[in-house]
Each structure stands twice: as C-alpha cells, then as structure tokens.
PDB file of N, CA and C in Angstrom:
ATOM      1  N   UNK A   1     -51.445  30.480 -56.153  1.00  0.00           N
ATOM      2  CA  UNK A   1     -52.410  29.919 -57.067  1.00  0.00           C
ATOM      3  C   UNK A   1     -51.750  28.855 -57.959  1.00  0.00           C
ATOM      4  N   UNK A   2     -50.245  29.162 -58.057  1.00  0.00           N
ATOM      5  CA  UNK A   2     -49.850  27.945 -59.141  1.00  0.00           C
ATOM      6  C   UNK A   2     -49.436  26.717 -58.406  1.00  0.00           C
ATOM      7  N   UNK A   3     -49.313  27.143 -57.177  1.00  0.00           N
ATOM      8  CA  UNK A   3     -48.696  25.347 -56.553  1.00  0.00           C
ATOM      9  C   UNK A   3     -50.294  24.928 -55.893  1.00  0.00           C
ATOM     10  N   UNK A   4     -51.229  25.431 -56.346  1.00  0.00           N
ATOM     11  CA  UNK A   4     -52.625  24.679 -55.785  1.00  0.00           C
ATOM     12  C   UNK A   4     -52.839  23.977 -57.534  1.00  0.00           C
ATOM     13  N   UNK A   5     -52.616  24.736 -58.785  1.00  0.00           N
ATOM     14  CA  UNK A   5     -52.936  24.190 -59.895  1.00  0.00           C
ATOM     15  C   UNK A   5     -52.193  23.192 -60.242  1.00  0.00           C
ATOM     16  N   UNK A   6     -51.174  23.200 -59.669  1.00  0.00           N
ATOM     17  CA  UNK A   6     -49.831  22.562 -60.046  1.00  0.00           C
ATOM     18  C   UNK A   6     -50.459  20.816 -58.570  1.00  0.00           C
ATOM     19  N   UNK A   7     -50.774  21.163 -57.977  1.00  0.00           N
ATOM     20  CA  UNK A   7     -51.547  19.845 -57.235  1.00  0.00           C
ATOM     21  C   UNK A   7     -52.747  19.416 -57.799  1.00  0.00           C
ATOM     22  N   UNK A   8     -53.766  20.166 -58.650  1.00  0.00           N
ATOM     23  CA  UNK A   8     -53.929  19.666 -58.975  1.00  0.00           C
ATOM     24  C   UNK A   8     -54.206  18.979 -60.556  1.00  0.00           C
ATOM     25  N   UNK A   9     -53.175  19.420 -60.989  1.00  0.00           N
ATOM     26  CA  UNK A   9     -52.458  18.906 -61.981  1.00  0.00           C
ATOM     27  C   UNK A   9     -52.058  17.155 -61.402  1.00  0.00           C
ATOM     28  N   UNK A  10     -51.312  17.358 -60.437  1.00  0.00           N
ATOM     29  CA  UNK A  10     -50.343  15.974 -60.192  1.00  0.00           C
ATOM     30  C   UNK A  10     -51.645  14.850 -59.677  1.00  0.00           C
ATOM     31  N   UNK A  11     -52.556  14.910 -59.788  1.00  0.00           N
ATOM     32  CA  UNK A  11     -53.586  13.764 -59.676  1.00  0.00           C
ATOM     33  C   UNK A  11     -54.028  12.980 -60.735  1.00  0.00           C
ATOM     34  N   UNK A  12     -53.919  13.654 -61.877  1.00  0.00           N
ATOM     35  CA  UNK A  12     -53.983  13.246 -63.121  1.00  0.00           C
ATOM     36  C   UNK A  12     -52.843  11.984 -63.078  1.00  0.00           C
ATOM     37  N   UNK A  13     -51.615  12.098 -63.284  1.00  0.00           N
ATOM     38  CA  UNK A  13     -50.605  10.722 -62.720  1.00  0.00           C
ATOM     39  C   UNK A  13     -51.395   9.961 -61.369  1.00  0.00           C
ATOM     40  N   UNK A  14     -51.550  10.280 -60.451  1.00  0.00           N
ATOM     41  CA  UNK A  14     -51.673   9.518 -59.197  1.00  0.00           C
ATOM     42  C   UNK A  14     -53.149   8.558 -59.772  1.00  0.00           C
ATOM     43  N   UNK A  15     -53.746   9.563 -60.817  1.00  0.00           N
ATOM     44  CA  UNK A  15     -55.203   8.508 -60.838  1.00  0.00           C
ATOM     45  C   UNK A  15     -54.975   7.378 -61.960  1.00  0.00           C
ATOM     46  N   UNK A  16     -54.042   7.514 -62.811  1.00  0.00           N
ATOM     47  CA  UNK A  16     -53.474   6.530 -63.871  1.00  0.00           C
ATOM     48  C   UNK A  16     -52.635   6.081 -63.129  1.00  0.00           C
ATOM     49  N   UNK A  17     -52.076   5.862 -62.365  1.00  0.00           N
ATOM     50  CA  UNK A  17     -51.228   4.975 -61.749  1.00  0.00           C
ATOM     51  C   UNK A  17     -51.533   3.993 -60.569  1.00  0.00           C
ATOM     52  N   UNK A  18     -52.741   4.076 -60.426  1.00  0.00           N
ATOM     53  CA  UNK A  18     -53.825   3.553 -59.395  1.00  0.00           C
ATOM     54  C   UNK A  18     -53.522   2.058 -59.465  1.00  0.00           C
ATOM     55  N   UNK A  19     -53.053   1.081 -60.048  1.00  0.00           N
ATOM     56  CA  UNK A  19     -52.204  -0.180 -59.669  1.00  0.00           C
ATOM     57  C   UNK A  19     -51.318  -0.143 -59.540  1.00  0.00           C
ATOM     58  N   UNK A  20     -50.617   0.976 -59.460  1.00  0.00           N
ATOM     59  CA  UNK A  20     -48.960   0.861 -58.730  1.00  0.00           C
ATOM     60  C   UNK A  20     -49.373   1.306 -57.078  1.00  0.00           C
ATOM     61  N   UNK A  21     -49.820   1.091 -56.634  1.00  0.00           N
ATOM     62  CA  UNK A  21     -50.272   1.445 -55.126  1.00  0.00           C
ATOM     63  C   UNK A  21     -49.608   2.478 -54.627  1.00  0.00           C
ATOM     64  N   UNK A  22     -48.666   2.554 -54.212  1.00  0.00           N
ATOM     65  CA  UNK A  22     -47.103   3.210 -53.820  1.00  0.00           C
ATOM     66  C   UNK A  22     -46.986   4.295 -54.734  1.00  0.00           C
ATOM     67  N   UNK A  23     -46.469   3.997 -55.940  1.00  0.00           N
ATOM     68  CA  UNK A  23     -46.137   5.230 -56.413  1.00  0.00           C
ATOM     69  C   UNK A  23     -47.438   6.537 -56.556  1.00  0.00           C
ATOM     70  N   UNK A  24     -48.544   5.517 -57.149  1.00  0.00           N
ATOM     71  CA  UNK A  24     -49.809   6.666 -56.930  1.00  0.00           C
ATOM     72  C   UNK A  24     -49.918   7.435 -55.671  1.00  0.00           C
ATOM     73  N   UNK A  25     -49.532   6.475 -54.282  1.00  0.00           N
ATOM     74  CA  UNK A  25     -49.935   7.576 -53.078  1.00  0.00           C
ATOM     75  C   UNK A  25     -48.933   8.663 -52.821  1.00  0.00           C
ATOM     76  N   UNK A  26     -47.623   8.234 -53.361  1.00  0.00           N
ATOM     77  CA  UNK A  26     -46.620   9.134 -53.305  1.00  0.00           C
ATOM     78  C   UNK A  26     -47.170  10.367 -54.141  1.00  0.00           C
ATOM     79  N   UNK A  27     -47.823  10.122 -55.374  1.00  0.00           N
ATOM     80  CA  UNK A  27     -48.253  11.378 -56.431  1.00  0.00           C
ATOM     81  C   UNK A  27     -49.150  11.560 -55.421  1.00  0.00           C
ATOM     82  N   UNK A  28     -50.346  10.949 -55.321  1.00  0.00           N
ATOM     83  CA  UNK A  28     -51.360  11.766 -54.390  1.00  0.00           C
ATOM     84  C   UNK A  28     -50.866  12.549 -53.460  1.00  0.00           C
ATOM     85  N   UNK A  29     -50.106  12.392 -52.587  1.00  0.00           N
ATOM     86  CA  UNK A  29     -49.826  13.039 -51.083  1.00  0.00           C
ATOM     87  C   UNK A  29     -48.992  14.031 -51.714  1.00  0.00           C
ATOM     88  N   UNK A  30     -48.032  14.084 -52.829  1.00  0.00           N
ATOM     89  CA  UNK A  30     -47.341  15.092 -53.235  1.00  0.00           C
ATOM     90  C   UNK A  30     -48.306  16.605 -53.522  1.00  0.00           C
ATOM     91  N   UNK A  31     -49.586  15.713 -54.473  1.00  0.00           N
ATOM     92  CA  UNK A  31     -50.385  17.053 -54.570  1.00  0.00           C
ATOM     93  C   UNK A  31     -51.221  17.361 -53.833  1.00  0.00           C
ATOM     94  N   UNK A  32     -51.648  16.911 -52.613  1.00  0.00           N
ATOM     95  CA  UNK A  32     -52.246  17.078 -51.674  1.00  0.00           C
ATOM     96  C   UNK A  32     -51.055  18.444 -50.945  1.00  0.00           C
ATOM     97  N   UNK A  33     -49.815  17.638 -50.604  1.00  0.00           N
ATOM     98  CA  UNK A  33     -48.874  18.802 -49.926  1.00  0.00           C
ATOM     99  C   UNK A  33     -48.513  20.484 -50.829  1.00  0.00           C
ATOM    100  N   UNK A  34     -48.954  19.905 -52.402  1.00  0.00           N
ATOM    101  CA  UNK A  34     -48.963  21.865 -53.031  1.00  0.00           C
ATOM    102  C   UNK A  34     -49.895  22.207 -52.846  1.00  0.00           C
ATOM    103  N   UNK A  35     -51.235  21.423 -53.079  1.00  0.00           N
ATOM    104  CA  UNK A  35     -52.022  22.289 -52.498  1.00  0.00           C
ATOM    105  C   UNK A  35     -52.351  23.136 -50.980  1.00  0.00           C
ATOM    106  N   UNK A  36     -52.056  22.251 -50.128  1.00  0.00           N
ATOM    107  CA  UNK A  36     -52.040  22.649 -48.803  1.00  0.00           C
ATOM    108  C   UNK A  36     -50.873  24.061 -48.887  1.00  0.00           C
ATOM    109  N   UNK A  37     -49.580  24.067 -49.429  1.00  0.00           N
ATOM    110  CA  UNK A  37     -48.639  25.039 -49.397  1.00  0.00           C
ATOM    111  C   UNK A  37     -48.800  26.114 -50.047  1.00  0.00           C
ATOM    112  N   UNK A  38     -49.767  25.602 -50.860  1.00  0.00           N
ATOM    113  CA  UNK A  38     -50.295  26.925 -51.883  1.00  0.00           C
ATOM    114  C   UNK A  38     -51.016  27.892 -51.063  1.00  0.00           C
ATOM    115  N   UNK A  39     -52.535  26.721 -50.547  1.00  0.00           N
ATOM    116  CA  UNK A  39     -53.257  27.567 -49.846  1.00  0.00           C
ATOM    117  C   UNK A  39     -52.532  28.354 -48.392  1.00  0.00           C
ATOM    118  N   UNK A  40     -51.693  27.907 -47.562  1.00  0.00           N
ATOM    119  CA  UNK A  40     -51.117  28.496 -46.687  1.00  0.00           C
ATOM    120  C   UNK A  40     -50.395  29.725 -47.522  1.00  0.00           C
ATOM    121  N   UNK A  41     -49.837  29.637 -48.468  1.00  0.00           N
ATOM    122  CA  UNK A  41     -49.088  30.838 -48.913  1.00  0.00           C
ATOM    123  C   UNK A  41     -50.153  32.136 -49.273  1.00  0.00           C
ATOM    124  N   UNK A  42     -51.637  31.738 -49.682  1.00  0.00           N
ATOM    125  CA  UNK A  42     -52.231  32.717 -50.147  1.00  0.00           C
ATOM    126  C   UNK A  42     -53.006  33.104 -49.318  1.00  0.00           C
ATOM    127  N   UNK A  43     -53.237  32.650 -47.791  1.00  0.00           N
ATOM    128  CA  UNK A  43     -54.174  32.666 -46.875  1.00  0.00           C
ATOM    129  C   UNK A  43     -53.407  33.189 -45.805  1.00  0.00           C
ATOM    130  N   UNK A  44     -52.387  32.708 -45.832  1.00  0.00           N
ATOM    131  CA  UNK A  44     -50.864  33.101 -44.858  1.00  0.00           C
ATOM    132  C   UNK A  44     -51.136  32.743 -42.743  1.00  0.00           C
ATOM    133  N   UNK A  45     -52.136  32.016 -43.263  1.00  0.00           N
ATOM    134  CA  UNK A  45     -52.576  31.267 -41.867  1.00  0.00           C
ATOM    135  C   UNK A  45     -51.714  30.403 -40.945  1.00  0.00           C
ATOM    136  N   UNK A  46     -51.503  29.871 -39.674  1.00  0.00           N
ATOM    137  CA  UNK A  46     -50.638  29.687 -39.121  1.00  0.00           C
ATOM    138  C   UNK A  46     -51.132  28.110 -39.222  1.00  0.00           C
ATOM    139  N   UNK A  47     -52.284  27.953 -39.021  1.00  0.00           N
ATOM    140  CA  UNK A  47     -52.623  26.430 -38.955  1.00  0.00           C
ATOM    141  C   UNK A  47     -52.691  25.956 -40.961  1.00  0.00           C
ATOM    142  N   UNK A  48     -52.633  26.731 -41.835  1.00  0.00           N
ATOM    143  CA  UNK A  48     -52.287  25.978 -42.902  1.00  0.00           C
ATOM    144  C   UNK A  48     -51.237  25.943 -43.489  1.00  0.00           C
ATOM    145  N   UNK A  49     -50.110  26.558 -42.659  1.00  0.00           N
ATOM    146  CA  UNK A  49     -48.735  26.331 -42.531  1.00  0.00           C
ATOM    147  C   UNK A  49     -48.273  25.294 -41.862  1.00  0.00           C
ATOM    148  N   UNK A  50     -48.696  25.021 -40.809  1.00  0.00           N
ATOM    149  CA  UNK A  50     -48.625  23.709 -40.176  1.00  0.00           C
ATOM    150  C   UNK A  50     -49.079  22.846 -40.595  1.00  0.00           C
ATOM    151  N   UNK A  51     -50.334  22.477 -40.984  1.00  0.00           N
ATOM    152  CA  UNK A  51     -50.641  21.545 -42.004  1.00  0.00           C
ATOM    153  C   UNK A  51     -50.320  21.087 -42.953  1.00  0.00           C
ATOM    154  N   UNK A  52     -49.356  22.124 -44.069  1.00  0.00           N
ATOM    155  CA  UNK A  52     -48.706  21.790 -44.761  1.00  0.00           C
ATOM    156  C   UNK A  52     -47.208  21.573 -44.520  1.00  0.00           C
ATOM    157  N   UNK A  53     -46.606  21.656 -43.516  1.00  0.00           N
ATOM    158  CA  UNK A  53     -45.245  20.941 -42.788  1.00  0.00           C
ATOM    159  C   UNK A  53     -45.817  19.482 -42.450  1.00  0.00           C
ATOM    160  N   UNK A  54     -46.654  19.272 -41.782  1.00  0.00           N
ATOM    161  CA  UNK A  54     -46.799  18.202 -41.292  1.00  0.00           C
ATOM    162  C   UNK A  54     -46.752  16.803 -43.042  1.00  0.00           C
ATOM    163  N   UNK A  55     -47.996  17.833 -43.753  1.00  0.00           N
ATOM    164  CA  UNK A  55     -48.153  16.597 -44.891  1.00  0.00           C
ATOM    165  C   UNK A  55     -46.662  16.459 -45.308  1.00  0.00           C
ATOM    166  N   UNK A  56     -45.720  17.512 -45.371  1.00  0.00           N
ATOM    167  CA  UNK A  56     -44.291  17.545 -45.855  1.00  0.00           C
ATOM    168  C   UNK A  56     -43.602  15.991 -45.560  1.00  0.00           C
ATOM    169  N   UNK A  57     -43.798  15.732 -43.874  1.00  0.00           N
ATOM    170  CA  UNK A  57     -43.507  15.247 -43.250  1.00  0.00           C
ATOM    171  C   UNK A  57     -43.817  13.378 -43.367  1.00  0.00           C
ATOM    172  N   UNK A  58     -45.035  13.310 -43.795  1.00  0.00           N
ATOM    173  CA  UNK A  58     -45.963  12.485 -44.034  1.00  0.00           C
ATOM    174  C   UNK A  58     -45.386  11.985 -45.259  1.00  0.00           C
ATOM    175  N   UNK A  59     -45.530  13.156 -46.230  1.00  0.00           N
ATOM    176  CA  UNK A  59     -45.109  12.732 -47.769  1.00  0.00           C
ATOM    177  C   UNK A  59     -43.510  12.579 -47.674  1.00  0.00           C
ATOM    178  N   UNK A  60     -42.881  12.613 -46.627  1.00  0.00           N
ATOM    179  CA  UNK A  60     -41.467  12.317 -46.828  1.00  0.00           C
ATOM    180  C   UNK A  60     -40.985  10.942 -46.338  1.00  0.00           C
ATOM    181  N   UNK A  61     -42.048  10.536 -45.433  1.00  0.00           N
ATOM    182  CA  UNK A  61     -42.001   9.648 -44.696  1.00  0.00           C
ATOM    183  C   UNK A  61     -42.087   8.144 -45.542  1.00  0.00           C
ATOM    184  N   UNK A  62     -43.484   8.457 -46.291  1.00  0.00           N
ATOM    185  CA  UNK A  62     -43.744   7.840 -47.386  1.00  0.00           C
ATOM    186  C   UNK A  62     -42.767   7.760 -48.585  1.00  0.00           C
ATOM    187  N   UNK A  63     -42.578   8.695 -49.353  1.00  0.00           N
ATOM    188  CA  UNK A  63     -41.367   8.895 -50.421  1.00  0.00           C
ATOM    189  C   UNK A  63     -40.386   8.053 -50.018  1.00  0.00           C
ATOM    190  N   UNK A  64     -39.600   7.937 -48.968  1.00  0.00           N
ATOM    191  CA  UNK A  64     -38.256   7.236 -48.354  1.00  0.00           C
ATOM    192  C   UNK A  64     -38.530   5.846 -48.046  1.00  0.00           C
ATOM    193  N   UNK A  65     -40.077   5.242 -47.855  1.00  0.00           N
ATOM    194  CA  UNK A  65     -40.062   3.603 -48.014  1.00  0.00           C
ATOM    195  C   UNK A  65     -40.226   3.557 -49.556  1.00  0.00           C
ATOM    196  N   UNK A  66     -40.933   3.866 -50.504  1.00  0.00           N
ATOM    197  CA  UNK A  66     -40.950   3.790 -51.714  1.00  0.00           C
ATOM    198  C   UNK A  66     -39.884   3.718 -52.206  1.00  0.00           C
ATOM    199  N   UNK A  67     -39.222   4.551 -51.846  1.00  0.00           N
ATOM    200  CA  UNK A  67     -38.143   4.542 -52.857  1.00  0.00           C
ATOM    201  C   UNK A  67     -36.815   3.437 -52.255  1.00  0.00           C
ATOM    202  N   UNK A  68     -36.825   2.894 -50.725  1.00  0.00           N
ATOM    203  CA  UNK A  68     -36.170   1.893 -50.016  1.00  0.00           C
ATOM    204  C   UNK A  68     -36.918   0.584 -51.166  1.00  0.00           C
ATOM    205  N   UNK A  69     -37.855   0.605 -51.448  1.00  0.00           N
ATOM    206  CA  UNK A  69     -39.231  -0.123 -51.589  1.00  0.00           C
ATOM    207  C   UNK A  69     -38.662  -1.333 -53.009  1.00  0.00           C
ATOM    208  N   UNK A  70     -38.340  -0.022 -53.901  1.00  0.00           N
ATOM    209  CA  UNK A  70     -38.624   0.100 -55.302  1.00  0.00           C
ATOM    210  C   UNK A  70     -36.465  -0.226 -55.238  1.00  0.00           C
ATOM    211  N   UNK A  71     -35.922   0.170 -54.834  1.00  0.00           N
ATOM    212  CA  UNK A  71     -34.732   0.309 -55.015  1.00  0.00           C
ATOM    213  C   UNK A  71     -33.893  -1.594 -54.355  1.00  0.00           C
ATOM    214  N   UNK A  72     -34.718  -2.011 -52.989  1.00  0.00           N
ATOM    215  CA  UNK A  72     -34.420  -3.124 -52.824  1.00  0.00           C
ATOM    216  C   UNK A  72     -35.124  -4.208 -54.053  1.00  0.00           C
ATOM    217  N   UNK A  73     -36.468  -3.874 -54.379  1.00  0.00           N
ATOM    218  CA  UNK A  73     -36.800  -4.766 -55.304  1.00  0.00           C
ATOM    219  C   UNK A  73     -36.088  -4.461 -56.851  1.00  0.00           C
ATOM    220  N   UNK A  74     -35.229  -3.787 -57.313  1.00  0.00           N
ATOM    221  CA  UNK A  74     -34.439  -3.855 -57.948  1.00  0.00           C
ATOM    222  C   UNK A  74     -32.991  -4.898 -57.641  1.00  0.00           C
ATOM    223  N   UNK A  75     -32.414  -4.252 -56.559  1.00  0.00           N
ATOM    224  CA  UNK A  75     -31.053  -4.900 -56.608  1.00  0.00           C
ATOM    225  C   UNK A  75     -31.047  -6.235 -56.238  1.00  0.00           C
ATOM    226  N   UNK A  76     -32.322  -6.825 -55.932  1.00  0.00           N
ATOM    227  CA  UNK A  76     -32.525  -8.199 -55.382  1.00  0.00           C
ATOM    228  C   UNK A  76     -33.425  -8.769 -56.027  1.00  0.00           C
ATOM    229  N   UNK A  77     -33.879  -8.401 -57.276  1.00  0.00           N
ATOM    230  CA  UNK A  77     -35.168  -9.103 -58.085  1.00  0.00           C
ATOM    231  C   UNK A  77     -36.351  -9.943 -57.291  1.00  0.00           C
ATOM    232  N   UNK A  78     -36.305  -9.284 -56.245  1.00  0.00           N
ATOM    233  CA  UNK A  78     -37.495  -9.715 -55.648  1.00  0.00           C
ATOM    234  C   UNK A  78     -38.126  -8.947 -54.856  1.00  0.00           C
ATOM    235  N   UNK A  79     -39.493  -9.301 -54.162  1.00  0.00           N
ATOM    236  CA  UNK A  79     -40.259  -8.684 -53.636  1.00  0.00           C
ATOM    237  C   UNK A  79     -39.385  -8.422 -52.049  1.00  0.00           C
ATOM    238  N   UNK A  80     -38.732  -7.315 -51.288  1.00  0.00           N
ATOM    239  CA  UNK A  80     -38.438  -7.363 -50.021  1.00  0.00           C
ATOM    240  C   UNK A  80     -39.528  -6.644 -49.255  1.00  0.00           C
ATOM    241  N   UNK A  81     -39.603  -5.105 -49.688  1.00  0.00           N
ATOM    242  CA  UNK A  81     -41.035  -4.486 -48.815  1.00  0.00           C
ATOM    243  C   UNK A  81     -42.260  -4.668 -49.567  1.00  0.00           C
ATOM    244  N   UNK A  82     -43.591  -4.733 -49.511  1.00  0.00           N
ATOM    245  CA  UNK A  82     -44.652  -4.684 -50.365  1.00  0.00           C
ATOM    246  C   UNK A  82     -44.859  -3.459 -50.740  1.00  0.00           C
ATOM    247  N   UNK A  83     -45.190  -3.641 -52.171  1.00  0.00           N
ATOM    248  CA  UNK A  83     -45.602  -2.545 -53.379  1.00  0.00           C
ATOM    249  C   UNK A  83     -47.035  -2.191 -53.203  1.00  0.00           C
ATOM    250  N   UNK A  84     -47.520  -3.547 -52.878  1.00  0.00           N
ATOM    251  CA  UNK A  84     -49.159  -3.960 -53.078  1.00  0.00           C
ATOM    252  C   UNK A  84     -49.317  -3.149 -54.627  1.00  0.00           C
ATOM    253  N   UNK A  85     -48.749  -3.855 -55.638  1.00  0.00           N
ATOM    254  CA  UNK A  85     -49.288  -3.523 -56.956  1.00  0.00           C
ATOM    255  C   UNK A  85     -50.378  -4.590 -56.979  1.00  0.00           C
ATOM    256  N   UNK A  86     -51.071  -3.914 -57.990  1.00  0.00           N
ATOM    257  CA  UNK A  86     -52.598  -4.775 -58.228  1.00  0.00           C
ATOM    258  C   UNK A  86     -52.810  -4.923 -60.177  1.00  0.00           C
ATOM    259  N   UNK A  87     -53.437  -5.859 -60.559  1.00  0.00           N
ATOM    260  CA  UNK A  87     -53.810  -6.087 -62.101  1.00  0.00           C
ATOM    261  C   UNK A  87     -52.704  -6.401 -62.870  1.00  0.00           C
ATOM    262  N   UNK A  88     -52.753  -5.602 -63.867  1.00  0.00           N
ATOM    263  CA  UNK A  88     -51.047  -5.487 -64.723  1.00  0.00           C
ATOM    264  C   UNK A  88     -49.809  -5.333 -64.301  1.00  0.00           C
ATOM    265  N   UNK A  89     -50.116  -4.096 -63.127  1.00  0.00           N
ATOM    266  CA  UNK A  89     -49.102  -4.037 -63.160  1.00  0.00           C
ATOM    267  C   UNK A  89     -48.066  -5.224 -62.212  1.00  0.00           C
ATOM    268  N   UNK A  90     -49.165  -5.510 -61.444  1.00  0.00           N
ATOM    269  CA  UNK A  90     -48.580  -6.862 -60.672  1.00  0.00           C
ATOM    270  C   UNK A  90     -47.974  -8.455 -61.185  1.00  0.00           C
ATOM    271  N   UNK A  91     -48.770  -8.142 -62.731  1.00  0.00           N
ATOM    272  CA  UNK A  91     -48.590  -9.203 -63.363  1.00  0.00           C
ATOM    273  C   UNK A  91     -47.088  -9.000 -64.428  1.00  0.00           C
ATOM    274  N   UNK A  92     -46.752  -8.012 -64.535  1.00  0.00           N
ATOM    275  CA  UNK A  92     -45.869  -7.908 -65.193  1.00  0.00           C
ATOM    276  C   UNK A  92     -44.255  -7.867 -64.280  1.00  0.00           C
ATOM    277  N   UNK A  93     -44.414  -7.876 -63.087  1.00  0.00           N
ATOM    278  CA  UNK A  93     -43.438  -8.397 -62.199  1.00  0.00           C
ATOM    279  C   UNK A  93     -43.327  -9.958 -61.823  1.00  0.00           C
ATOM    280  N   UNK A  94     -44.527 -10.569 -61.741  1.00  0.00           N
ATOM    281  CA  UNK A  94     -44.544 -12.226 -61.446  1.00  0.00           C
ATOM    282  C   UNK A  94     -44.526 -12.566 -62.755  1.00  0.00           C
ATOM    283  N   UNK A  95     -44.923 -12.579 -64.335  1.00  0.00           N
ATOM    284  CA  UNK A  95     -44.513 -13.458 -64.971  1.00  0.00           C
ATOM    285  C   UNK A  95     -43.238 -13.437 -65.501  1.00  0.00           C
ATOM    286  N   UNK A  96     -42.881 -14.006 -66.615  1.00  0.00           N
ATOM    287  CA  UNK A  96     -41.174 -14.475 -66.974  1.00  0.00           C
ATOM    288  C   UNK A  96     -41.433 -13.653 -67.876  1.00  0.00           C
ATOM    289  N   UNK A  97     -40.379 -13.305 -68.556  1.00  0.00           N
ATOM    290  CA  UNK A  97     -40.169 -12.700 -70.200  1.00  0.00           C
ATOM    291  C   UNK A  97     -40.999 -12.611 -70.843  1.00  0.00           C
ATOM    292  N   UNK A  98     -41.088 -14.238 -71.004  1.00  0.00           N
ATOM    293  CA  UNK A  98     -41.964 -14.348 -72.471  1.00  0.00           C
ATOM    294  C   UNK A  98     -43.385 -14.026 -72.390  1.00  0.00           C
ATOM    295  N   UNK A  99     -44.120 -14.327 -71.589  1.00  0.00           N
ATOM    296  CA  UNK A  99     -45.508 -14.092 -71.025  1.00  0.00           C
ATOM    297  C   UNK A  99     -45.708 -12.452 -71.397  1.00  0.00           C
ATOM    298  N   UNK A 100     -44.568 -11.325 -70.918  1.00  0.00           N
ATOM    299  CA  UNK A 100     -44.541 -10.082 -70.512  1.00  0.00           C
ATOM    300  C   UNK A 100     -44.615  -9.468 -71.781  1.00  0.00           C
ATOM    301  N   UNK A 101     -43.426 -10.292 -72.848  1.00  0.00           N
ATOM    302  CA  UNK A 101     -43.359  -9.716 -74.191  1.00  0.00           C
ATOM    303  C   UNK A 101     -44.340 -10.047 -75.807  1.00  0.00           C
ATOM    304  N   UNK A 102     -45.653 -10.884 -74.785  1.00  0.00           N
ATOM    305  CA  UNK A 102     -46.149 -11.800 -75.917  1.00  0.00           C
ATOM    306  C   UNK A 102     -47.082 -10.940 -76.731  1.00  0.00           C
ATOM    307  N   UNK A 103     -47.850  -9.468 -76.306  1.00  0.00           N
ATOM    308  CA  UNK A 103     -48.271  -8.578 -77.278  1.00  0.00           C
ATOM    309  C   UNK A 103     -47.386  -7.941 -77.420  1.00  0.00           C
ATOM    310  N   UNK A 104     -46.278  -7.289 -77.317  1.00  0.00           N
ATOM    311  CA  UNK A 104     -45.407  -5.867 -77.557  1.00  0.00           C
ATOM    312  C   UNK A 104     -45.809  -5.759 -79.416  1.00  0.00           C
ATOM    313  N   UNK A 105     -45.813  -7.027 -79.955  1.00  0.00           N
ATOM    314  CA  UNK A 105     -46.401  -6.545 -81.540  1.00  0.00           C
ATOM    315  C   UNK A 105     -47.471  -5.444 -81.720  1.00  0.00           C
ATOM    316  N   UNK A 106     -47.870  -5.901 -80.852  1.00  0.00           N
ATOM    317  CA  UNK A 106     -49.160  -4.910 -81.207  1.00  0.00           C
ATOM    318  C   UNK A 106     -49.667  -3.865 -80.298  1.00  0.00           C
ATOM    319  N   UNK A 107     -48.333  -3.395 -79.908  1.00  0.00           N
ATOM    320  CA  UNK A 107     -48.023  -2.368 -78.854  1.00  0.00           C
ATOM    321  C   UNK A 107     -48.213  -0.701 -79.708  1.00  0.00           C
ATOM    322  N   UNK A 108     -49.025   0.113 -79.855  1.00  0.00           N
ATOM    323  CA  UNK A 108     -48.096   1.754 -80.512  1.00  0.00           C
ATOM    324  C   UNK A 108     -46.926   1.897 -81.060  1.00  0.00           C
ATOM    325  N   UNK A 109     -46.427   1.754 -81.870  1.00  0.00           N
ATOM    326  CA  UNK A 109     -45.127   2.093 -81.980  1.00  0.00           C
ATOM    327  C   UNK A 109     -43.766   1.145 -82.486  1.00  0.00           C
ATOM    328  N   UNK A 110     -44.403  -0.191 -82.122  1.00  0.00           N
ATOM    329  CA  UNK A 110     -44.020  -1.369 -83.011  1.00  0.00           C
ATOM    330  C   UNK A 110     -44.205  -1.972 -84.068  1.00  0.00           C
ATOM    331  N   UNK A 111     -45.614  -1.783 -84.318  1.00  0.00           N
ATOM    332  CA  UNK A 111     -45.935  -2.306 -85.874  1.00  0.00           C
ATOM    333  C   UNK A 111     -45.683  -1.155 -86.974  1.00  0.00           C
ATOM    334  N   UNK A 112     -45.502  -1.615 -88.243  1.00  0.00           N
ATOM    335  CA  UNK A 112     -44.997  -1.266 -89.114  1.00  0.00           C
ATOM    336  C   UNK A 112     -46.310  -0.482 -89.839  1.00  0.00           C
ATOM    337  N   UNK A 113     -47.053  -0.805 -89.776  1.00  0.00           N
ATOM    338  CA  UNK A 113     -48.313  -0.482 -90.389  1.00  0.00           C
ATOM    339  C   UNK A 113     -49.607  -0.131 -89.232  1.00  0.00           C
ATOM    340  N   UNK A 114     -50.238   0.931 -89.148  1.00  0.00           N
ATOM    341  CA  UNK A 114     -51.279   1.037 -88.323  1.00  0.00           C
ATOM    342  C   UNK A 114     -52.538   0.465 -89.110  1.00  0.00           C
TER     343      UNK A 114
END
C-alpha cells in the first residue's frame, strides 16, 4: 500500500515539471513503476510482477538517456540529445545571463520588503 501511495505521491513533481519533458517522464514512469510493484506485491500475481519488471526496464531505459541527456548538455553547454523542454523552461537555456536574471528582484526571497 505504501509504494502505490508513494507513486502516487511522485506525480505531483512529474505534473509541475511538465516543461521539462524528460525529467517529468522520468517522474511519471517512476510512479507508474511503484505503483505497478506495489500492486504486484499486494496481489502477488505473476503477470503484475512482470509488468512491473518490464516498466523497471522501460524506466531504466529512459533514466540512462536523461541523465546521458542532461549530463552531455552540461559538460558541453549545449544542446547534444533533445530535452524537448517547452515555455520557461526552454527559455531559460537559450537566453544569455542577463535576459535570465532580469526579474530575480522580484523573485521570493530577494526583496527586502514583501
């Protein structure tokens, strides 16, 4: 019962992160795979044991370009595999500095006065 709550718990991130493309499906498929492991554990079925190896499989498959993904576009400041980020968050990789830092004033936590 707790790795089905505990999936779906982890959608809450995957649905706020919905312009990072990538990292959201990585959260999605993560809680897709507790839930599936949950329910095989409490049902103790042979096909939702397999089902949940397979998503294992799926979500690992995935996890390991993301993180190839996210790790080349670090050490090379550029785009090598696609993110397919969308809105902000896409915009905060293509513009320069200054563009990126031009509200942080009036960010939570920066101003002096609310």
């Amino acid at each position: 019962m707790v790795l089905i709550a505990a999936g779906l718990a982890m959608l809450v991130p995957a649905a706020a992160g919905r312009q990072k493309v990538v990292a959201a499906t990585v959260m999605a498929l993560s809680a897709l795979r507790f839930v599936l492991t949950g329910t095989a554990e409490m049902s103790g079925a042979p096909a939702w044991m397999t089902a949940a190896g397979w998503m294992g499989v799926v979500l690992a498959a995935v996890s390991l370009y993301a993180a190839l993904a996210f790790e080349l576009e670090g050490t090379d400041k550029r785009d090598v595999l696609p993110l397919w980020r969308r809105g902000a968050a896409a915009s905060a990789v293509q513009q320069d500095e200054e563009a990126q830092l031009a509200d942080v004033a009036r960010e939570p936590g920066v101003r002096t006065q609310l």
